[in-house]
Protein backbone atom coordinates (compact mmCIF):
# COMPACT_ATOMS: atom_id res chain seq x y z
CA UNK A 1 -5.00 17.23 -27.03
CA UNK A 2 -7.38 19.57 -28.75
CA UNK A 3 -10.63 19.91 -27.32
CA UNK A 4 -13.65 19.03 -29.21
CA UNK A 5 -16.14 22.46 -29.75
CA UNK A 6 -19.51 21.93 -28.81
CA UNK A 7 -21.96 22.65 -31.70
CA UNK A 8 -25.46 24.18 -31.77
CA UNK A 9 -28.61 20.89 -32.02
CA UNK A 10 -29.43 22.38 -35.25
CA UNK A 11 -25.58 22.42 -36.96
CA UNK A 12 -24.96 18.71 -35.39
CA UNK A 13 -28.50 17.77 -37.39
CA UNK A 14 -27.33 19.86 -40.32
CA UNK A 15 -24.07 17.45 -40.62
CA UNK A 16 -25.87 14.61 -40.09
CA UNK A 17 -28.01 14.96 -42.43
CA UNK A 18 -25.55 16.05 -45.23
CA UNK A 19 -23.29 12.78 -44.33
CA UNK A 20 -26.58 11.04 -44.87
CA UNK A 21 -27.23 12.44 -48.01
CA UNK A 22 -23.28 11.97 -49.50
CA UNK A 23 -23.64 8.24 -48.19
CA UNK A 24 -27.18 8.18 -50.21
CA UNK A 25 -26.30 9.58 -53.10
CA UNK A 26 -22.66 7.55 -53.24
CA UNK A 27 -24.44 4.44 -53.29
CA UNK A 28 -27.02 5.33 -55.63
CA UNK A 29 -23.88 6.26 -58.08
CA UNK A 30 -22.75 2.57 -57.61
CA UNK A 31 -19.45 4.03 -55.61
CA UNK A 32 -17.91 2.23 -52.38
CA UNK A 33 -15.92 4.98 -50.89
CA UNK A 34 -13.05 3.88 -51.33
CA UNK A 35 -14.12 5.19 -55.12
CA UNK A 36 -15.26 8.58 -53.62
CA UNK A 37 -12.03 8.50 -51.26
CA UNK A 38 -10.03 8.32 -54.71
CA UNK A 39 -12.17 11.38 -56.34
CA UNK A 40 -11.49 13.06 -53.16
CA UNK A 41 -8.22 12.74 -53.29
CA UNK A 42 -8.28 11.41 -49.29
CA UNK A 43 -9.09 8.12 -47.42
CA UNK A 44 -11.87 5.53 -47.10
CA UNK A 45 -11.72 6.33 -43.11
CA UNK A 46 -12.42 10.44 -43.87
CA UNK A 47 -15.56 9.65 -46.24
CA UNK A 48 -16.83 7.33 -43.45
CA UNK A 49 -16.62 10.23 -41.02
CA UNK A 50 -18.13 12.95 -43.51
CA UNK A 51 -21.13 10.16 -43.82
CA UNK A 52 -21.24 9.62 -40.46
CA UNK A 53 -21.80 13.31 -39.35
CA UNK A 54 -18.79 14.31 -38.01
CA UNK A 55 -18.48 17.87 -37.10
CA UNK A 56 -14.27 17.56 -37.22
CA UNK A 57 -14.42 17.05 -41.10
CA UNK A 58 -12.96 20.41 -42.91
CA UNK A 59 -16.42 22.21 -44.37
CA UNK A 60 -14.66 22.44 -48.17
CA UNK A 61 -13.74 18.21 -47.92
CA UNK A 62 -17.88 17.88 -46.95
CA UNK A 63 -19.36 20.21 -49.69
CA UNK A 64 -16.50 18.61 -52.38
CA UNK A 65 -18.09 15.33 -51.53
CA UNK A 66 -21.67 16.81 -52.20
CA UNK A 67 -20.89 18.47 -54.89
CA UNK A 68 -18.91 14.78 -56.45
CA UNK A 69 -22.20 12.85 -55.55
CA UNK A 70 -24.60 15.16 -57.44
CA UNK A 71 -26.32 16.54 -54.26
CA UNK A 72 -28.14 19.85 -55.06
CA UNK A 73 -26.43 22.34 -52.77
CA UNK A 74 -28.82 25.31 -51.81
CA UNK A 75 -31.94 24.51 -53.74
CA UNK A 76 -29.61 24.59 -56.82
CA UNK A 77 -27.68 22.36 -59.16
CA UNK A 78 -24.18 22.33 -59.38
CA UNK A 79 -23.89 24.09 -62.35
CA UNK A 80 -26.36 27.17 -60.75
CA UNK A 81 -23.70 27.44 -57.78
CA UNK A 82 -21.61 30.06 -59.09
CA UNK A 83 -24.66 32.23 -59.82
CA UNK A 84 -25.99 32.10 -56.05
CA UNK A 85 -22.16 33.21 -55.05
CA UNK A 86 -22.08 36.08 -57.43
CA UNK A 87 -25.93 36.92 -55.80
CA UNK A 88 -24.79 36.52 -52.09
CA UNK A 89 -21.51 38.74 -52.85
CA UNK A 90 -23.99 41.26 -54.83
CA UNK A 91 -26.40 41.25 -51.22
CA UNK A 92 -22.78 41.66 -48.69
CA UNK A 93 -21.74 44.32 -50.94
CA UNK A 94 -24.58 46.57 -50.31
CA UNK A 95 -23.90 46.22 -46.91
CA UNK A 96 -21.97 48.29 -44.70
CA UNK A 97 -18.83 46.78 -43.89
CA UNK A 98 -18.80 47.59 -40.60
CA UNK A 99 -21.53 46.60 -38.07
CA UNK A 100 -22.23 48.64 -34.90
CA UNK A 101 -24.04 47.18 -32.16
CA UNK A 102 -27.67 48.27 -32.10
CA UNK A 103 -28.71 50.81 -29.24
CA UNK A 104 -31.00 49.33 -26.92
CA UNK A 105 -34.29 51.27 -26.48
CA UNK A 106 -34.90 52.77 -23.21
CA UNK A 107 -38.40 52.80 -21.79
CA UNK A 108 -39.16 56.59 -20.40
CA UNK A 109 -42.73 56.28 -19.37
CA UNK A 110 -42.49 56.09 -15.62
């Protein structure tokens, strides 16, 4: 049996809330999910755990049921998505690829 991972407050609240806003947003598009199920090309049972908060759910299933219920997905509308990729791959690039621990400072003033 796998064991279940044990997730920081903030990420459980984080998939909460984004199960809250799918299940929102479904029925404000008129959909039972069983109709997002079909669009997602998986079962009623999965969307009821993706709008229940479940942590198990695969992060690309979650974010392709955002994405199918309209839900603006960092500040931005779908169609601005691709934009704030090509941005955050602009930002890594400038960054070293390889990250050294910082030095701690030593405090000399005896």
């Amino acid at each position: 049996m796998k064991a279940n991972k044990a997730y920081l407050p903030a990420t459980e609240d984080a998939v909460v809330a984004l199960g809250a806003q799918i299940a929102v947003a479904r029925r404000e598009l008129g959909w039972t999910q069983e109709d997002l199920a079909a669009r997602l090309g998986t079962s009623r049972q999965l969307v009821a755990k993706i709008e229940g908060g479940s942590s198990g759910v695969s992060l690309g299933t979650a974010l392709e049921a955002a994405i199918l219920s309209g839900i603006r997905l960092f500040g931005v509308d779908v169609a601005d998505l691709s934009l704030v990729a090509d941005r955050e791959r602009a930002r890594a690039a400038l960054l070293p690829a390889r990250v050294r621990p910082k030095t701690p400072v030593v405090a000399n003033d005896f």
